[in-house]
Each structure stands twice: as structure tokens, then as C-alpha cells.
C-alpha atoms as a PDB file:
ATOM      1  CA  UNK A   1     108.477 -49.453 158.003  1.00  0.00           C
ATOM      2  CA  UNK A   2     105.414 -50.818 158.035  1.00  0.00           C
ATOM      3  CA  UNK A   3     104.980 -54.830 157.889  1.00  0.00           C
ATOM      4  CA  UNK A   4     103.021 -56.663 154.932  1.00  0.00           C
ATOM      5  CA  UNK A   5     102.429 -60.399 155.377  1.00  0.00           C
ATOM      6  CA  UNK A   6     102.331 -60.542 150.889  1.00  0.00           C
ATOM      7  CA  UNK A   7     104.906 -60.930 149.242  1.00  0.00           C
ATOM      8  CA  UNK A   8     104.922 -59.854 145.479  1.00  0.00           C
ATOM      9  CA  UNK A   9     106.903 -60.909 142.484  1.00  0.00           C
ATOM     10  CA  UNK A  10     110.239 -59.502 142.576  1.00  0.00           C
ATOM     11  CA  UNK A  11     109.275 -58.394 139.094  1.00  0.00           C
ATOM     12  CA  UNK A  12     105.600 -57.470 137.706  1.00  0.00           C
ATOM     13  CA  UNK A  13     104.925 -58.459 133.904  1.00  0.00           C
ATOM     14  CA  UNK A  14     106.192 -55.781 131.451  1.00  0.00           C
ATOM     15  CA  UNK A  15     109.124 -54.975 133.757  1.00  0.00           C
ATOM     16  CA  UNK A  16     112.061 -53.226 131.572  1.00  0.00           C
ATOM     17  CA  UNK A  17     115.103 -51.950 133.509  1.00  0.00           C
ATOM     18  CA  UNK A  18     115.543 -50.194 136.747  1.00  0.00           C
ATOM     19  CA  UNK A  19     116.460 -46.590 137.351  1.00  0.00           C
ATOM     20  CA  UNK A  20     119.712 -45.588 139.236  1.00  0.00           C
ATOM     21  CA  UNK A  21     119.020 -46.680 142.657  1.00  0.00           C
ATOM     22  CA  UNK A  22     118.674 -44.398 145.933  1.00  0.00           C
ATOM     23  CA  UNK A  23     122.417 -44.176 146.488  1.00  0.00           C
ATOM     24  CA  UNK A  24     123.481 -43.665 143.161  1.00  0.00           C
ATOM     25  CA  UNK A  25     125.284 -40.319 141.998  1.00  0.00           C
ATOM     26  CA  UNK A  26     124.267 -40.607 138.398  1.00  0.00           C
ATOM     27  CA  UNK A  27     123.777 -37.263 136.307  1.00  0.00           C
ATOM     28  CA  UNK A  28     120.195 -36.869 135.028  1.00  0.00           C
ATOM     29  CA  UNK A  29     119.986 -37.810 131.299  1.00  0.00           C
ATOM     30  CA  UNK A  30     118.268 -33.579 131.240  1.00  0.00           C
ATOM     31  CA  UNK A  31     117.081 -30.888 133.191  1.00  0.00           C
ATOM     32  CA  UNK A  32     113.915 -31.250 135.307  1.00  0.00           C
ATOM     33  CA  UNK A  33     113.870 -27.084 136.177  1.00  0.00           C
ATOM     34  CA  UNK A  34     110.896 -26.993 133.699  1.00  0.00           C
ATOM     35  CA  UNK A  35     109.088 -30.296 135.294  1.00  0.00           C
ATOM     36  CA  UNK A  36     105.017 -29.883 134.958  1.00  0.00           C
ATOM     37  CA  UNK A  37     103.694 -29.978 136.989  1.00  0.00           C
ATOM     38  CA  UNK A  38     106.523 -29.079 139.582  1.00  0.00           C
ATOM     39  CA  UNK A  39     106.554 -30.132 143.043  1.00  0.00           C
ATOM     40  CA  UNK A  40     104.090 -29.477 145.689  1.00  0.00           C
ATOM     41  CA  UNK A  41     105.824 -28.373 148.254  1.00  0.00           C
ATOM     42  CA  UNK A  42     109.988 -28.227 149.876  1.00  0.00           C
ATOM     43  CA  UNK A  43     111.795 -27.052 152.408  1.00  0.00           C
ATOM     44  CA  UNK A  44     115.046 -28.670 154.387  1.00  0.00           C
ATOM     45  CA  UNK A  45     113.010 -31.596 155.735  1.00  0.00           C
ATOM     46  CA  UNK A  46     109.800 -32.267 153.368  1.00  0.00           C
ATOM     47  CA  UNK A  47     109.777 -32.471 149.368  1.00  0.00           C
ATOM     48  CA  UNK A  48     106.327 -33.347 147.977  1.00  0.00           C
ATOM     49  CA  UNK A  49     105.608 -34.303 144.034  1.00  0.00           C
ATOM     50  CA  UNK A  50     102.114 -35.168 143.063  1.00  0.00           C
ATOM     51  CA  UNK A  51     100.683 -38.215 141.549  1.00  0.00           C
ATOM     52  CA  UNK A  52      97.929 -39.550 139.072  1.00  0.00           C
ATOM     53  CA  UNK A  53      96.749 -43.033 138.906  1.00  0.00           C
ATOM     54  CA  UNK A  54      94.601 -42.105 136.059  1.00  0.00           C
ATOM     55  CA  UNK A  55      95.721 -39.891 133.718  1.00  0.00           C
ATOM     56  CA  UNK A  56      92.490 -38.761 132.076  1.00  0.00           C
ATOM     57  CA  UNK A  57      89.847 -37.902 134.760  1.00  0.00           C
ATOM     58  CA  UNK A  58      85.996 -38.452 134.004  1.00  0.00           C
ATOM     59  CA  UNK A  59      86.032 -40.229 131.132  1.00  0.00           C
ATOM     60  CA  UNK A  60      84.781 -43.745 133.122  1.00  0.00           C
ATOM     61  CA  UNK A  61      82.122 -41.516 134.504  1.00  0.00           C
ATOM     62  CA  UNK A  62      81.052 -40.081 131.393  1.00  0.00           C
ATOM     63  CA  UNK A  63      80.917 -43.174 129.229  1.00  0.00           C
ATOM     64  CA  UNK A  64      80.404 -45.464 132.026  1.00  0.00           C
ATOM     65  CA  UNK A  65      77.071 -44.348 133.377  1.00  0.00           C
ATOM     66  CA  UNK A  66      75.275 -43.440 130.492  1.00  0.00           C
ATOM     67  CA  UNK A  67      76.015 -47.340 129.386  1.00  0.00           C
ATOM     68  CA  UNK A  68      75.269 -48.680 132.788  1.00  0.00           C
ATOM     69  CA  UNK A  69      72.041 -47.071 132.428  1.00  0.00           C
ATOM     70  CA  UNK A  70      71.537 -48.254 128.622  1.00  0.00           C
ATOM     71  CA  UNK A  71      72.909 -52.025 129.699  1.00  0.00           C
ATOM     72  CA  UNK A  72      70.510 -52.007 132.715  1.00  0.00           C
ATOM     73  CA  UNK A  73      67.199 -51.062 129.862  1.00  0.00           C
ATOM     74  CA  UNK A  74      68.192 -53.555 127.762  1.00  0.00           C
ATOM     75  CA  UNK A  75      68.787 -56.322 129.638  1.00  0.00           C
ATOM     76  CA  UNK A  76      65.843 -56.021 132.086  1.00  0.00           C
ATOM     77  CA  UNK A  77      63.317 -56.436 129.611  1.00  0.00           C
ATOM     78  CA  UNK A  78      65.370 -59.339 128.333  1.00  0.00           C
ATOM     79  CA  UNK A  79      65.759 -61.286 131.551  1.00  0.00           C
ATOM     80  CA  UNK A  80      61.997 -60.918 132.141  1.00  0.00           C
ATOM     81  CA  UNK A  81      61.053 -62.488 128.836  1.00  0.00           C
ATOM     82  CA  UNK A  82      63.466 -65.371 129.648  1.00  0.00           C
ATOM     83  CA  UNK A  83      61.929 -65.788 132.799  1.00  0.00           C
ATOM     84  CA  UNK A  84      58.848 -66.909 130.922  1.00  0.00           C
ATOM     85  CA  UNK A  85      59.986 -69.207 128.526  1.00  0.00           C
ATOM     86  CA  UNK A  86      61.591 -72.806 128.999  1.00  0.00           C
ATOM     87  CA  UNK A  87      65.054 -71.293 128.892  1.00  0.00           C
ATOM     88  CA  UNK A  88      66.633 -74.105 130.783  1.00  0.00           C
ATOM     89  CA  UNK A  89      66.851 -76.247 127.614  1.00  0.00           C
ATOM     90  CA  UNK A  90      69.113 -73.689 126.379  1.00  0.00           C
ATOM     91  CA  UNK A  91      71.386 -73.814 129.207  1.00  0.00           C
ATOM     92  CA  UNK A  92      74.506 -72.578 127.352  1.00  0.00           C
ATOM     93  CA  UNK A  93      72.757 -69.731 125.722  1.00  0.00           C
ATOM     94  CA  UNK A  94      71.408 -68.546 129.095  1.00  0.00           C
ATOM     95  CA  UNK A  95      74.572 -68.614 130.804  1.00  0.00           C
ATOM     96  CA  UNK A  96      76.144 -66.073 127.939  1.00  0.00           C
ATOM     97  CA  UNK A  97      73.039 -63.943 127.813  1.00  0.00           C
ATOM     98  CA  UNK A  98      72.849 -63.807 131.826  1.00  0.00           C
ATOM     99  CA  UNK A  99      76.488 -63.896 133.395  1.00  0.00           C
ATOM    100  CA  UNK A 100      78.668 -61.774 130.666  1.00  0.00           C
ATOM    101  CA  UNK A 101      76.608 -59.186 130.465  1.00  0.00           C
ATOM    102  CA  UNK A 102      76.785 -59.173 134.249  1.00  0.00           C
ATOM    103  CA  UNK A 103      80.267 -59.333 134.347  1.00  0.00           C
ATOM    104  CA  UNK A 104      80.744 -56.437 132.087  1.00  0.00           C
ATOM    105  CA  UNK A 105      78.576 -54.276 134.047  1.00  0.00           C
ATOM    106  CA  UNK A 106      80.431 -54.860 136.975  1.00  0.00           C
ATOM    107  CA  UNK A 107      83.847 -53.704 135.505  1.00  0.00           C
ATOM    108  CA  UNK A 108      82.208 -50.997 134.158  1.00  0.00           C
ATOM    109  CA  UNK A 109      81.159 -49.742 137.556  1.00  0.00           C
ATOM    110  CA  UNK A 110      84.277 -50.714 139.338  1.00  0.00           C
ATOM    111  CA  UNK A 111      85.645 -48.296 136.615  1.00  0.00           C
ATOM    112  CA  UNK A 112      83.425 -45.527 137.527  1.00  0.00           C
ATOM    113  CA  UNK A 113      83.873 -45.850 141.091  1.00  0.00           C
ATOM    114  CA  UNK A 114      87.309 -45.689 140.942  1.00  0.00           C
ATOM    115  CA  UNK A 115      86.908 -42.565 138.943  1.00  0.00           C
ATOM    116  CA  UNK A 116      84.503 -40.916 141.502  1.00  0.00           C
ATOM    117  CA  UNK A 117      86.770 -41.694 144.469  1.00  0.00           C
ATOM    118  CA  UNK A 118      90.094 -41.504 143.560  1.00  0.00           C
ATOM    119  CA  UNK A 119      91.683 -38.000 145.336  1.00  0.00           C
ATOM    120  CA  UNK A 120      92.216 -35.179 143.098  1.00  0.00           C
ATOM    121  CA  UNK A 121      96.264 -35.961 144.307  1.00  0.00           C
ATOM    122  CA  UNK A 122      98.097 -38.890 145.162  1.00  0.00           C
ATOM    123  CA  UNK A 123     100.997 -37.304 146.749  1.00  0.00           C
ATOM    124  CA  UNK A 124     104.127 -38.778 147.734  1.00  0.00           C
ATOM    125  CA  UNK A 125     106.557 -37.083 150.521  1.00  0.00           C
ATOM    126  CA  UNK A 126     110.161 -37.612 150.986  1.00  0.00           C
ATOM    127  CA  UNK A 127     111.475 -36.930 154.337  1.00  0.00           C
ATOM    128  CA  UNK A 128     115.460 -36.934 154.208  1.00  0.00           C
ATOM    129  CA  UNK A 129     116.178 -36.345 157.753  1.00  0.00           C
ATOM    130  CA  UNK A 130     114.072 -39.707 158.591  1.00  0.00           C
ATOM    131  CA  UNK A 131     115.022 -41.494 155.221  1.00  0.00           C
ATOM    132  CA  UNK A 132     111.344 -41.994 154.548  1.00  0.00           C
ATOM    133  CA  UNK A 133     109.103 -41.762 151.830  1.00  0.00           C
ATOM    134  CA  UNK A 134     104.912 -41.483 152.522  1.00  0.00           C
ATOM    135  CA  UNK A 135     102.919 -41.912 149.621  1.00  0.00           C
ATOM    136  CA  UNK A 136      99.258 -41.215 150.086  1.00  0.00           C
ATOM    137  CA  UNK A 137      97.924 -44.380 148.637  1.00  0.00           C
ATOM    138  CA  UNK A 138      94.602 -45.216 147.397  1.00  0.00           C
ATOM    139  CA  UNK A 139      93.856 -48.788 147.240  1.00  0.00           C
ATOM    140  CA  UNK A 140      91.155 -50.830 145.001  1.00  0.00           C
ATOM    141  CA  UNK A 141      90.053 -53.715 143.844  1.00  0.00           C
ATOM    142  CA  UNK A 142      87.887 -54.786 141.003  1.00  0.00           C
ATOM    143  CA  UNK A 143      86.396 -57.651 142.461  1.00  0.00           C
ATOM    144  CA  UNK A 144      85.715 -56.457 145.651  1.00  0.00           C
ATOM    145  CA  UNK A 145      83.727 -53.477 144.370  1.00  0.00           C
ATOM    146  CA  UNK A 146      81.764 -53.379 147.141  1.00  0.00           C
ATOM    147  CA  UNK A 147      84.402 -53.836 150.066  1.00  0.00           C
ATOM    148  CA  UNK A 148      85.714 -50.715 152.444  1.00  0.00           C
ATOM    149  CA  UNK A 149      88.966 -52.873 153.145  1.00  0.00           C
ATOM    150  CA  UNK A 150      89.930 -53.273 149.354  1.00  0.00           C
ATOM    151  CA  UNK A 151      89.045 -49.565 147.995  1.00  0.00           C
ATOM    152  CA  UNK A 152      90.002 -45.843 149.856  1.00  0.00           C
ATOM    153  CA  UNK A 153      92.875 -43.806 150.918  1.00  0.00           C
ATOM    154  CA  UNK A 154      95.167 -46.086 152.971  1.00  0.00           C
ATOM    155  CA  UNK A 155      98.734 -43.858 153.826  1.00  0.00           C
ATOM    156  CA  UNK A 156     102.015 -45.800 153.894  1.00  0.00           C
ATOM    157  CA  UNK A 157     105.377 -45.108 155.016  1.00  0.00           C
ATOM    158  CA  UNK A 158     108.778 -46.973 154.098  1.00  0.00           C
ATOM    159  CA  UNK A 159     112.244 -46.653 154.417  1.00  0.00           C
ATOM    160  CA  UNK A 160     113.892 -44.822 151.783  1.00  0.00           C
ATOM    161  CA  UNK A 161     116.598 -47.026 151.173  1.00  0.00           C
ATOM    162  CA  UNK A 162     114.217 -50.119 150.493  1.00  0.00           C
ATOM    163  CA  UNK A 163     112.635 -48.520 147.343  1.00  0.00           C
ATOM    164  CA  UNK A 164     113.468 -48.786 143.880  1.00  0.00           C
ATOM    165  CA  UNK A 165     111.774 -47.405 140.932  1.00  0.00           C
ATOM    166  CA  UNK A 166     111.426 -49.661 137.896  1.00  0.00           C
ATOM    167  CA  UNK A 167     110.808 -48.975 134.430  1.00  0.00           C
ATOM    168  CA  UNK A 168     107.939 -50.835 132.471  1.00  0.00           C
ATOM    169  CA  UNK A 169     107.046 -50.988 129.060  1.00  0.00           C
ATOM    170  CA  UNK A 170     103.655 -52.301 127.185  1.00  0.00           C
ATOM    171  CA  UNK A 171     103.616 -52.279 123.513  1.00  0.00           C
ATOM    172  CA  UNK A 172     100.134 -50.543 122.234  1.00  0.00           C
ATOM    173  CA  UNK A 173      98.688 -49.551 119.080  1.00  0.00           C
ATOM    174  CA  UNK A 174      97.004 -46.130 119.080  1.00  0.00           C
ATOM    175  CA  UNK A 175      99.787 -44.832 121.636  1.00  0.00           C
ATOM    176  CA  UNK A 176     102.803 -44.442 119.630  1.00  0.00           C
ATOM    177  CA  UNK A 177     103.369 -48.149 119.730  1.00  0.00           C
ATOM    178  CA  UNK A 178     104.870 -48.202 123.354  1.00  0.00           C
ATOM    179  CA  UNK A 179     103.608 -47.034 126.874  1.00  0.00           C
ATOM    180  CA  UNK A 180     106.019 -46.676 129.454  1.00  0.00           C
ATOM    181  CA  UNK A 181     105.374 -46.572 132.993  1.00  0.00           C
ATOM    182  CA  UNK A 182     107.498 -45.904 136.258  1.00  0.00           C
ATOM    183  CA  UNK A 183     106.238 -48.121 139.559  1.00  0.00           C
ATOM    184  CA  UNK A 184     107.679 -48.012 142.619  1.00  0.00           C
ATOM    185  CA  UNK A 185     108.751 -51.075 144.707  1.00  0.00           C
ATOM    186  CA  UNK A 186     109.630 -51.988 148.157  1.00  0.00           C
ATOM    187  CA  UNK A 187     111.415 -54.231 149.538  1.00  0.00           C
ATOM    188  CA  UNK A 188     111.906 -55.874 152.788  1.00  0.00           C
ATOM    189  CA  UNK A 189     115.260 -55.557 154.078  1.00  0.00           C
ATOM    190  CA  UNK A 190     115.456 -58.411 155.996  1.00  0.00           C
ATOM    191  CA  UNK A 191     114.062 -60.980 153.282  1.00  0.00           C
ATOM    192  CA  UNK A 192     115.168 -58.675 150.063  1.00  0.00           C
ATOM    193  CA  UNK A 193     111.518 -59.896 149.213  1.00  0.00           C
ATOM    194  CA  UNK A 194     109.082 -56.922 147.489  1.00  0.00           C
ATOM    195  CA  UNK A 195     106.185 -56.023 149.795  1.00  0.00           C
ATOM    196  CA  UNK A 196     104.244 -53.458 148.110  1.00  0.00           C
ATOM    197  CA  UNK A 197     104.713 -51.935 144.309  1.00  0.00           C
ATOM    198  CA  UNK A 198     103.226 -48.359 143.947  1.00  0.00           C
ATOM    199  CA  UNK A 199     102.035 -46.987 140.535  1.00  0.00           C
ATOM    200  CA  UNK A 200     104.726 -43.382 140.178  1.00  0.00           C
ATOM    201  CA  UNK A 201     103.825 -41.901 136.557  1.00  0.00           C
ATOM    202  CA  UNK A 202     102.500 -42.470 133.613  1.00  0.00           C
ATOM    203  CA  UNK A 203     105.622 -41.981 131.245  1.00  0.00           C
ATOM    204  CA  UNK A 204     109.200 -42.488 131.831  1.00  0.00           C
ATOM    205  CA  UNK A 205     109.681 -38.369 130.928  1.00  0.00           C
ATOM    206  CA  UNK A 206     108.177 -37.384 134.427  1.00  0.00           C
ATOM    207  CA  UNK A 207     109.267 -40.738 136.141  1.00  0.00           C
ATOM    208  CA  UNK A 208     112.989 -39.771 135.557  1.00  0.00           C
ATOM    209  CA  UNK A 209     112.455 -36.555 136.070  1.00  0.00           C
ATOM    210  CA  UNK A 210     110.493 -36.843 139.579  1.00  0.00           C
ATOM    211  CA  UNK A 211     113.014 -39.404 140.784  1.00  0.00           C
ATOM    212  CA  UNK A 212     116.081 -37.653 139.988  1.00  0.00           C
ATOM    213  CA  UNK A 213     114.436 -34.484 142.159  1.00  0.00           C
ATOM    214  CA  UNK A 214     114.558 -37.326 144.430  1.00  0.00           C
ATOM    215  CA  UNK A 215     117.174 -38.624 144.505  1.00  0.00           C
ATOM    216  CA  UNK A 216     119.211 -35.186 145.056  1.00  0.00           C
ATOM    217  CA  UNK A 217     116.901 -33.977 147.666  1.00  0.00           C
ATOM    218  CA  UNK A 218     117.489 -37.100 149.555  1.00  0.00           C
ATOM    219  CA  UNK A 219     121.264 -37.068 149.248  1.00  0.00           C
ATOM    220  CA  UNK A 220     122.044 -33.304 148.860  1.00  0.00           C
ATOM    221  CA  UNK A 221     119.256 -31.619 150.303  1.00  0.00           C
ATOM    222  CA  UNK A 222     117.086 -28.642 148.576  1.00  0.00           C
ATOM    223  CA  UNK A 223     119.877 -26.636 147.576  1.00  0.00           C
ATOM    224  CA  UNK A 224     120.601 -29.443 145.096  1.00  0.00           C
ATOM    225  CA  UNK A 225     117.222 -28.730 143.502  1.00  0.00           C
ATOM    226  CA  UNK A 226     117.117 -25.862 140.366  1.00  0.00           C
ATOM    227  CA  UNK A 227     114.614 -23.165 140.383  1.00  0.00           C
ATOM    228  CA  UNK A 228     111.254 -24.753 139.071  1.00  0.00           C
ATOM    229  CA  UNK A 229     109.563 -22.866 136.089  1.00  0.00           C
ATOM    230  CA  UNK A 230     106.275 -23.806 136.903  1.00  0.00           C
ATOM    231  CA  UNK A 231     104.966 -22.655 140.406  1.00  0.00           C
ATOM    232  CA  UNK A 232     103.686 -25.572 143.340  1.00  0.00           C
ATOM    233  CA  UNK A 233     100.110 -26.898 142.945  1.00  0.00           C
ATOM    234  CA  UNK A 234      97.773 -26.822 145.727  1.00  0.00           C
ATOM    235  CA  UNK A 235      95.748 -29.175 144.663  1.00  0.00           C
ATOM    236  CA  UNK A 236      93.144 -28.824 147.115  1.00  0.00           C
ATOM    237  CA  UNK A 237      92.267 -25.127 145.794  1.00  0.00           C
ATOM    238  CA  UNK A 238      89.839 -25.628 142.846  1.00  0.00           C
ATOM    239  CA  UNK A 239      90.970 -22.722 140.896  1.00  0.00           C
ATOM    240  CA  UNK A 240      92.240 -23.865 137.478  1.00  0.00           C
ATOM    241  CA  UNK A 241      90.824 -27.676 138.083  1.00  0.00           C
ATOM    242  CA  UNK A 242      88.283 -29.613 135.575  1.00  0.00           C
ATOM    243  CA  UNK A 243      85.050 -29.903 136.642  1.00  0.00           C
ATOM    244  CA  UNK A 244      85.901 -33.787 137.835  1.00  0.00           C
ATOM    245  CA  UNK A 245      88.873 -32.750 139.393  1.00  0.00           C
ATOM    246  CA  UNK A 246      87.137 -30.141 141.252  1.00  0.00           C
ATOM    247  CA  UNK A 247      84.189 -33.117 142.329  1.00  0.00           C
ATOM    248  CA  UNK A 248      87.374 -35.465 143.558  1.00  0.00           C
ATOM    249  CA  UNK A 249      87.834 -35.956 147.248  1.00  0.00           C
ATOM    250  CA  UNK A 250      90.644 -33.439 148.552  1.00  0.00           C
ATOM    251  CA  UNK A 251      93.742 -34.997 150.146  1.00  0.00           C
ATOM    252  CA  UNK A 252      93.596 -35.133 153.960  1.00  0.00           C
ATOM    253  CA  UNK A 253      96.591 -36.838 155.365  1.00  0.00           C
ATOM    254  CA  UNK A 254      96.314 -38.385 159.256  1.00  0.00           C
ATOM    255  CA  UNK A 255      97.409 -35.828 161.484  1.00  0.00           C
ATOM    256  CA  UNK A 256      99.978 -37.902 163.017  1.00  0.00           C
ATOM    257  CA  UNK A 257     101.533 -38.549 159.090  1.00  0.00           C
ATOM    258  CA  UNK A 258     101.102 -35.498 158.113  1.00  0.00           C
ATOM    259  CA  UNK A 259     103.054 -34.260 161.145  1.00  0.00           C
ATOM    260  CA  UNK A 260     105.813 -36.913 160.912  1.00  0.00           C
ATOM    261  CA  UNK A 261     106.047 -36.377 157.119  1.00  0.00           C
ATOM    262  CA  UNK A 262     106.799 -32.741 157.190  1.00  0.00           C
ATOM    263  CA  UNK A 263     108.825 -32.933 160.726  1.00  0.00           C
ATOM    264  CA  UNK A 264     112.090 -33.804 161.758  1.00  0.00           C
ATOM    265  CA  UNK A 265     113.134 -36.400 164.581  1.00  0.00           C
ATOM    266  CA  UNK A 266     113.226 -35.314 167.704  1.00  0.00           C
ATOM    267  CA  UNK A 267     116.297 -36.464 170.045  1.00  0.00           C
ATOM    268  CA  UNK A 268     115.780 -39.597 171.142  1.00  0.00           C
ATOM    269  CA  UNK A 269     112.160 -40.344 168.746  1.00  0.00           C
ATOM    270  CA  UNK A 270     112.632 -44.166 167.738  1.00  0.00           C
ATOM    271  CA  UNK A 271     112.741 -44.308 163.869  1.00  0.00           C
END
């Protein structure tokens, strides 16, 4: 498992309930044969579901930039004209007019460079003969809009049995009153402390659906698993993709994940 020096709360704001742990034989509440979008890929050793982080693609880009570029004419003109006037007795007023519009840009573009880089597919791969789950992660970070370390595709691996998936719910008007979301946490074993929490899906439909496939892979194998109605994605073939999606970076895991992920121990490989 890989080793994380923060520690995170053992629950994130919002948090609900948890869903029926890793060893748990519970039935799920109904069938996931007609799933959509099914997984990506199984066989004996490897079952892959996809993954969004943002659920509607391109719309940061296409409101974003055209008011970057409408922010950026307005406020020129208006910094220039404050340049040449005794300003500084109006500190207060020039702090507003300078800094908030500022910071607003900068969300604004953190937003549309998240939308630009994110991967058309955040996968996630359960391996049951290694009892490990990879997730191919993107990071980012607001703040640090500018910073390699805080924002791209950073692959993680962790024990199966130290992740639990946890339900949480945000009260919204405009979305039915309620949004519910499914993260992922791990913990470490040794400390019981969490170590990383993963976004899983965007409604508590797919995340009980996705973690019950799971869950049964991991304990029963693929035989557990119905027939899916809906074929496997590849989502790095453009056919059928938005015109955003099809602009996204493709996923390219390391080799030596990719291998590992898909792969079973060989005798004698430390785990």
C-alpha cells in the first residue's frame, strides 16, 4: 500500500452512513445487470468500472473563457484609470475593486483547467487475486493552479481490505433538494487513521450499484457477476464521445500498474 504522511478526518463534512463493508455478504437493495454505463473491462483477475469527477464536461470551458476574456476587458481599462488617480485615499475601495475581481478570475480558471485536463476516464481496477484496488487518480488544487505537484494523473494502489465507501449527502435547491455522493476512503491499517478519500460517483444509484459489482467480484469472483445489458466502454475510442470528451487526455496507465493491475502474483512476488 502505498504510504501518505496526511492524515484526513475520519469523516469529511456531509458524511451520511457507510455502505456494507468489503467483507460483508449483504444482498444488493436491486439488480445492477442494467448498470450504465457497465464495466470496462473483467476477467478472473481484473474488473474495471469507470469514473467521472465531473459529471457535465465543458461547461467550465464554455462559460469560463468567454468570461475570462470579458473580466480581463473590463477590468484592464479600469485598473489603468486607477493608476492615474489618487486612489490610495480610497484604500478600501481599491482593495475590493483590485483583489476580488482577481480572486474570481482565478477560480474561474482553476475551473477551466480542471475541465481541459481531467482524462476522459478515471478508472478504478480491482484485482482480487492481490486484494488491491488501483484507481487512476487525478489530483488538483485550486490554489496551486499553477503547480505540476498539486494537478495531473497521479495512480494509486491500496489494499482492498482498508477501503470503505461512504455515503454523503448535501441538501440543494435546484437538484431535487438532496445530492448524494459515494467517496471512497482508506485507511491505514496500522493506525485505523484515513489516508486518502477518493471521489466514486455522483449519486448513490451507481455508487451502490458499482460497489456491490465489487464487492462480489472480490469475494466470489466473475461468475458472481450477471450478464451486463449495456456493452464495456473503451473510452479511449472517440466514437460516440462529445466533442470535449473526445479533446480530454486518454487514460495511459504506467506500464508497471497497468501490468500489476491486470496480472496475477507470481510465486514468491512480495505483495
Amino acid at each position: 500500500m502505498k504510504n501518505k504522511s496526511k492524515v484526513l478526518w475520519e469523516r469529511a463534512l456531509s458524511w451520511s452512513y457507510d455502505l456494507p463493508d468489503v467483507s460483508s455478504q449483504a444482498v444488493p437493495r436491486f439488480s445492477v445487470e442494467d448498470i450504465d454505463p457497465s464495466p470496462n473491462y473483467l476477467d478472473e483477475v481484473c474488473l474495471e468500472i469507470p469514473r467521472s469527477t465531473v459529471s457535465l464536461r465543458g461547461l467550465a470551458v464554455l462559460l469560463g473563457v468567454p468570461g475570462l476574456v470579458l473580466a480581463l476587458w473590463v477590468l484592464i481599462p479600469l485598473y489603468w484609470s486607477m493608476l492615474d488617480d489618487n486612489w490610495s485615499r480610497d484604500w478600501h475601495i481599491a482593495f475590493v475593486a483590485v483583489v476580488m475581481p482577481l480572486v474570481g478570475l482565478w477560480a474561474v480558471a482553476s475551473f477551466v483547467k480542471m475541465d481541459l485536463m481531467l482524462p476522459r476516464d478515471e478508472p478504478i481496477r480491482f484485482n482480487r487475486l492481490r486484494r488491491k484496488i488501483y484507481l487512476y487518480q487525478f489530483r488538483f488544487h485550486y490554489i496551486y493552479l499553477f503547480s505540476r505537484k498539486h494537478w495531473g494523473v497521479k495512480p494509486v494502489a491500496y489494499n482492498w481490505d482498508d477501503v470503505t465507501a461512504e455515503v454523503y449527502r448535501v441538501y440543494a435547491p435546484g437538484h431535487g433538494g438532496r445530492i448524494e455522493n459515494v467517496m471512497l476512503s482508506v485507511r491505514n491499517p496500522d493506525t485505523n487513521e484515513v489516508i486518502d478519500r477518493v471521489f466514486f460517483t455522483h449519486d448513490l444509484y451507481h455508487g451502490e450499484a458499482y460497489w456491490a459489482i465489487a464487492r462480489l467480484f472480490m469475494q466470489q469472483g466473475p461468475e458472481a457477476l450477471p450478464k451486463f445489458v449495456h456493452p464495456p466502454r473503451d473510452w479511449n475510442d472517440d466514437d460516440g464521445l462529445s466533442h470535449m470528451h473526445r479533446l480530454a487526455p486518454k487514460v495511459h496507465w504506467p506500464e508497471a500498474m497497468d501490468r500489476e493491475s491486470r496480472t496475477a502474483p507470481s510465486e514468491g512476488e512480495a505483495q
